[in-house]
Protein backbone atom coordinates (compact mmCIF):
# COMPACT_ATOMS: atom_id res chain seq x y z
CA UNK A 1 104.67 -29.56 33.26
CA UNK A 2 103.45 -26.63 35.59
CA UNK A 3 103.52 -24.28 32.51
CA UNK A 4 101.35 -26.61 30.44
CA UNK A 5 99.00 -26.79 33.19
CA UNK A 6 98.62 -23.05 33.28
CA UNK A 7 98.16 -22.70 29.91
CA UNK A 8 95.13 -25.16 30.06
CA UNK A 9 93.95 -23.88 32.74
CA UNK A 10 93.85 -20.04 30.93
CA UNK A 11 92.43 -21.76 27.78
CA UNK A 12 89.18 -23.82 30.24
CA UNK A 13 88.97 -20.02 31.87
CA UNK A 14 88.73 -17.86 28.89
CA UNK A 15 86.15 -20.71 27.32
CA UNK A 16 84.52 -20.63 30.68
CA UNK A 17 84.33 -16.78 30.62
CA UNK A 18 83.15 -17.02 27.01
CA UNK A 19 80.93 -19.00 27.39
CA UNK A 20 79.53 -17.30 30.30
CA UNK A 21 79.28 -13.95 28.41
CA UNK A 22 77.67 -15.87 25.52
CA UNK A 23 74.79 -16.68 28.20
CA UNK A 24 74.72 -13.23 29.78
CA UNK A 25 74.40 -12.16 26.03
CA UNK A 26 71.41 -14.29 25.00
CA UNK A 27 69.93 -13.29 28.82
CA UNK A 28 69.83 -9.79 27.48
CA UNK A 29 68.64 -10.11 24.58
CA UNK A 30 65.49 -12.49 25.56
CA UNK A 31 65.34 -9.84 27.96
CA UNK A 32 65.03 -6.91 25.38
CA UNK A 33 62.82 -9.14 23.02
CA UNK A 34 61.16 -9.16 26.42
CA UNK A 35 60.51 -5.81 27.06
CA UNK A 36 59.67 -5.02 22.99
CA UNK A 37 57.05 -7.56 23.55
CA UNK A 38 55.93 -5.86 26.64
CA UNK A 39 55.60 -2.60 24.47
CA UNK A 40 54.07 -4.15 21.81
CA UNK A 41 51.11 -5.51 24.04
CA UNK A 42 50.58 -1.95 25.67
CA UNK A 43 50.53 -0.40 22.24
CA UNK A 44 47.98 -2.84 20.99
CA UNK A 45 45.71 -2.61 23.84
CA UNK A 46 45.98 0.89 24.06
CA UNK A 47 44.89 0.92 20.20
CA UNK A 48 42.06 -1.59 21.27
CA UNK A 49 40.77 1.10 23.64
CA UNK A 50 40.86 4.06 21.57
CA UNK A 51 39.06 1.44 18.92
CA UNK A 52 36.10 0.48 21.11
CA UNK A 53 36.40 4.60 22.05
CA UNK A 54 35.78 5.20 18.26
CA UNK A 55 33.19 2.68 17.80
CA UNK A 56 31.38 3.83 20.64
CA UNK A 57 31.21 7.25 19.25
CA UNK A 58 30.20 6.45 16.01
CA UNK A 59 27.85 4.22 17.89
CA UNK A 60 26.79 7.73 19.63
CA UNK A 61 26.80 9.41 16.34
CA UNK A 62 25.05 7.12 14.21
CA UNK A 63 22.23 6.93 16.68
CA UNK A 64 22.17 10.70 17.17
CA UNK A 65 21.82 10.90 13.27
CA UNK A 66 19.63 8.43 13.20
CA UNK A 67 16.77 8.68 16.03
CA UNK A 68 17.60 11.64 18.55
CA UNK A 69 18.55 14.74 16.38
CA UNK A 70 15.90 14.05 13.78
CA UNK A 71 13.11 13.75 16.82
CA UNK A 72 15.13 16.93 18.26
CA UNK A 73 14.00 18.83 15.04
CA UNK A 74 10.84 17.48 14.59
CA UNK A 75 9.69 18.23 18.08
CA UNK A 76 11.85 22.20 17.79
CA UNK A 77 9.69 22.40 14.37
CA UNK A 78 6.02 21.08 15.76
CA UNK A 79 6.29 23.39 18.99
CA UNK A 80 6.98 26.17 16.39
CA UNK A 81 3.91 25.45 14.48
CA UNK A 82 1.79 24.84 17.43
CA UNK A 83 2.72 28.53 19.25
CA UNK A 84 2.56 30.04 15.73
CA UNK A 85 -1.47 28.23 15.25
CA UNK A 86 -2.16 28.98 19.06
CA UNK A 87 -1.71 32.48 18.45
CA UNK A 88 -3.88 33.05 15.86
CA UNK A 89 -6.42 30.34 17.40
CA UNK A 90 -6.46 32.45 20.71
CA UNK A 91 -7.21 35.55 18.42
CA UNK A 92 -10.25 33.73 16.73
CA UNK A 93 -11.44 32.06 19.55
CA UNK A 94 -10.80 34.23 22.34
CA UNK A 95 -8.29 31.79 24.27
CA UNK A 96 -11.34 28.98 24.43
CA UNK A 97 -8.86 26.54 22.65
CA UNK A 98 -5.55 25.34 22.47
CA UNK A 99 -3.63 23.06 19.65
CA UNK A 100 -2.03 20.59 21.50
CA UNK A 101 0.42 17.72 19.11
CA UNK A 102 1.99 14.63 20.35
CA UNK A 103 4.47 12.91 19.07
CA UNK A 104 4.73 9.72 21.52
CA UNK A 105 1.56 7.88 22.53
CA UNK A 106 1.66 5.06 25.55
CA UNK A 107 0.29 1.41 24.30
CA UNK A 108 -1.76 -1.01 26.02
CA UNK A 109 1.81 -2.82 27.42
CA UNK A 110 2.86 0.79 28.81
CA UNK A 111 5.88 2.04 26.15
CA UNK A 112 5.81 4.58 23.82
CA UNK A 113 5.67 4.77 20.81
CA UNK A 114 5.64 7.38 17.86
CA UNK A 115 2.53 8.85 16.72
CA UNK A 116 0.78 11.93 15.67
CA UNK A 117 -1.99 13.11 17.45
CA UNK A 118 -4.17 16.46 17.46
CA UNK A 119 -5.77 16.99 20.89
CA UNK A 120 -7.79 19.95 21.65
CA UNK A 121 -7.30 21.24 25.23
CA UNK A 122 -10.32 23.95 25.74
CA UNK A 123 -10.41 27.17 28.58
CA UNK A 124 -11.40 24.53 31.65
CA UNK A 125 -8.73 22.24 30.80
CA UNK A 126 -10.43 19.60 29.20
CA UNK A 127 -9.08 17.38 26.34
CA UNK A 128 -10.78 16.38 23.71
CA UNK A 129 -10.01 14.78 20.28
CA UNK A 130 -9.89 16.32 17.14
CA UNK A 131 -12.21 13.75 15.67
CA UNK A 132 -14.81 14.62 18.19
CA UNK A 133 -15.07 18.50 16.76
CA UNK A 134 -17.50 19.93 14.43
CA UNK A 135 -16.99 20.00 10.87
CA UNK A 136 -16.48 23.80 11.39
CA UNK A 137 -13.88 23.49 14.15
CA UNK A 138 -11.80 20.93 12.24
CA UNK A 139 -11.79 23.63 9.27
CA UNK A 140 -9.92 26.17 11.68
CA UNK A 141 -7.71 23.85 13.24
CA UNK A 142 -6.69 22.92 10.05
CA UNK A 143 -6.49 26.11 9.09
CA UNK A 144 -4.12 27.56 12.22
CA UNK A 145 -1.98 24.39 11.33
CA UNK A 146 -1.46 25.60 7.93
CA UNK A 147 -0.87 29.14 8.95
CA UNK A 148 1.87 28.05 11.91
CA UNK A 149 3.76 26.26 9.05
CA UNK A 150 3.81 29.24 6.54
CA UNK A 151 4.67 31.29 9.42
CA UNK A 152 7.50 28.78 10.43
CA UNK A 153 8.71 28.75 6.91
CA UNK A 154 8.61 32.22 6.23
CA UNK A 155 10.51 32.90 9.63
CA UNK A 156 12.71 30.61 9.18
CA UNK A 157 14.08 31.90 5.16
CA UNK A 158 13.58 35.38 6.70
CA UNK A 159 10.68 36.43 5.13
CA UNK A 160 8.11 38.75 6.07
CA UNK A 161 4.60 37.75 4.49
CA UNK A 162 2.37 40.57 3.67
CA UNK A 163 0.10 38.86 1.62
CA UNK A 164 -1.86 35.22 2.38
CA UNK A 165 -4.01 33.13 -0.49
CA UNK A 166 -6.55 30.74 1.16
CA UNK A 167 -7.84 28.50 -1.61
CA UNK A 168 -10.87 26.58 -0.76
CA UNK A 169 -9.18 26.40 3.11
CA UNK A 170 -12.99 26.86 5.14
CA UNK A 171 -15.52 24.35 4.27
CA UNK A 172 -18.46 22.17 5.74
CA UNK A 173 -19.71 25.61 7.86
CA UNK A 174 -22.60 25.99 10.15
CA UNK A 175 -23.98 29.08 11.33
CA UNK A 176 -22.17 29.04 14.24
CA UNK A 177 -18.52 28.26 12.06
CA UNK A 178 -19.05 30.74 9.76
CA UNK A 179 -19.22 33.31 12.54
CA UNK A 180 -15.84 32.36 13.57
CA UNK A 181 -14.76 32.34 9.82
CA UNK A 182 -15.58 35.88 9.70
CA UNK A 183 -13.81 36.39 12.88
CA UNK A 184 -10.66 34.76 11.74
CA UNK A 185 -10.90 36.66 8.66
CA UNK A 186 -10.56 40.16 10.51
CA UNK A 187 -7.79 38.43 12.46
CA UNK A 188 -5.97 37.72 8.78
CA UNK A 189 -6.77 41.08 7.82
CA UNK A 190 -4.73 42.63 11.05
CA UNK A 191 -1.70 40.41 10.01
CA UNK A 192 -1.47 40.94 6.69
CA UNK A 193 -1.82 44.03 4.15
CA UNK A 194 -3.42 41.69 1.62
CA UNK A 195 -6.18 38.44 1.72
CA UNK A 196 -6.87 36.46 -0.82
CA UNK A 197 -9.87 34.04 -0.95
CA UNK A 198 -11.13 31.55 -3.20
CA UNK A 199 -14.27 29.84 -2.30
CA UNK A 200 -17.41 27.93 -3.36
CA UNK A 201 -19.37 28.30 -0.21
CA UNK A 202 -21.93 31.23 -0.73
CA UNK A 203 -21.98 32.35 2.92
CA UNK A 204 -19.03 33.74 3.06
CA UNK A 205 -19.71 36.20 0.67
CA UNK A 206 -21.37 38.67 2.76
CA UNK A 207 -17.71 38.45 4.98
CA UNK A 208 -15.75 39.88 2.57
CA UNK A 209 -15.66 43.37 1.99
CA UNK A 210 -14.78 43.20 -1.78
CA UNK A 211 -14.75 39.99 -4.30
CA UNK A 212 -15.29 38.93 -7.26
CA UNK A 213 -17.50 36.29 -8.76
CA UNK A 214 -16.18 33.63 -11.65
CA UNK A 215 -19.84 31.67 -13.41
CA UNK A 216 -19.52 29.34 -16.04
CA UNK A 217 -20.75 30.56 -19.12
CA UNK A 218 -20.76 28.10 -22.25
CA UNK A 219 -17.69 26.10 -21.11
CA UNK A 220 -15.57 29.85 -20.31
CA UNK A 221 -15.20 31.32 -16.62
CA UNK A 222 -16.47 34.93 -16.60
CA UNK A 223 -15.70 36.95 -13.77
CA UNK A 224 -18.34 39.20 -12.66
């Protein structure tokens, strides 16, 4: 009777032990499942992060590409042209005026917006608007503007211009403009070996040392 005992007793042990490791079993494995979850979620957040990292780049980089670099190079190639025109408009006009460009003008609520404006700043500091010039001084303005952006150009493709054609570029001239059209003229002349000028405005014959007259003859053009 004692033996039988025992023997049940082993068998409720070893089902008690089994049972028991069964548990410990499934403990460690919730446990693991646990920790793989635990993994998981640090994985995924940390690929959140770098995602909203990524987006917020191309964010920066869209944006860069889109407003700031372009208005980088616009304002790198308009401060080019204006110290290219200034130089030649200090030449002509003996420093009495300055090309000055903006880009960003302030509105009546206070913010800026984009524009392009030509403001003339003369020797005593004072502004004044292109509009407000002579016919003459808008002629030269327009003029150095033209020249700073074939200068720009040329410098830029790395070419050295020895010859300039000016086709109809000085018009609407007083006696007081065509002065500083002949003066602007000998500044051309000093910058380049050649100068080439088409024009219908008489005056400016007597500026050029040599030229050439076309009349129209029957229909033809006959130089002269």
């Amino acid at each position: 009777l004692i033996k039988i005992d025992l023997i049940t007793q082993n068998k409720n042990l070893n089902k008690a032990l089994f049972d028991n490791q069964r548990s410990i079993d499934s403990v460690v494995a919730k446990q693991t499942k646990i920790e793989s979850l635990k993994l998981q979620i640090t994985a995924a957040r940390s690929e959140y992060s770098n995602s909203i990292k990524t987006s917020n780049d191309m964010k920066f980089v869209v944006d860069a590409f889109s407003v700031k670099i372009p208005n980088m190079v616009i304002e790198n190639v308009i401060q080019s042209i204006m110290t290219f025109a200034n130089d030649f408009l200090s030449k002509v006009s003996n420093g009495d005026f300055q090309i000055i460009i903006k880009t960003l003008s302030q509105i009546g609520t206070g913010e800026l917006r984009e524009s392009f404006d030509i403001e003339i700043m003369k020797k005593d500091g004072t502004i004044r608007g292109f509009n407000s010039l002579s016919g003459g001084q808008k002629s030269l303005i327009n003029f150095s503007l033209r020249l700073g952006l074939a200068m720009l150009l040329a410098n830029t493709s790395g070419i050295m211009l020895k010859s300039i054609y000016l086709d109809e570029v000085f018009s609407e001239l007083d006696e007081t403009s065509l002065s500083v059209v002949a003066d602007a003229i000998k500044v051309l002349k000093d910058m380049f070996s050649q100068v080439f000028i088409v024009t219908h405005i008489e005056q400016l014959k007597d500026q050029l040392p040599n030229s050439i007259r076309v009349d129209m003859k029957e229909g033809i053009s006959v130089a002269a």
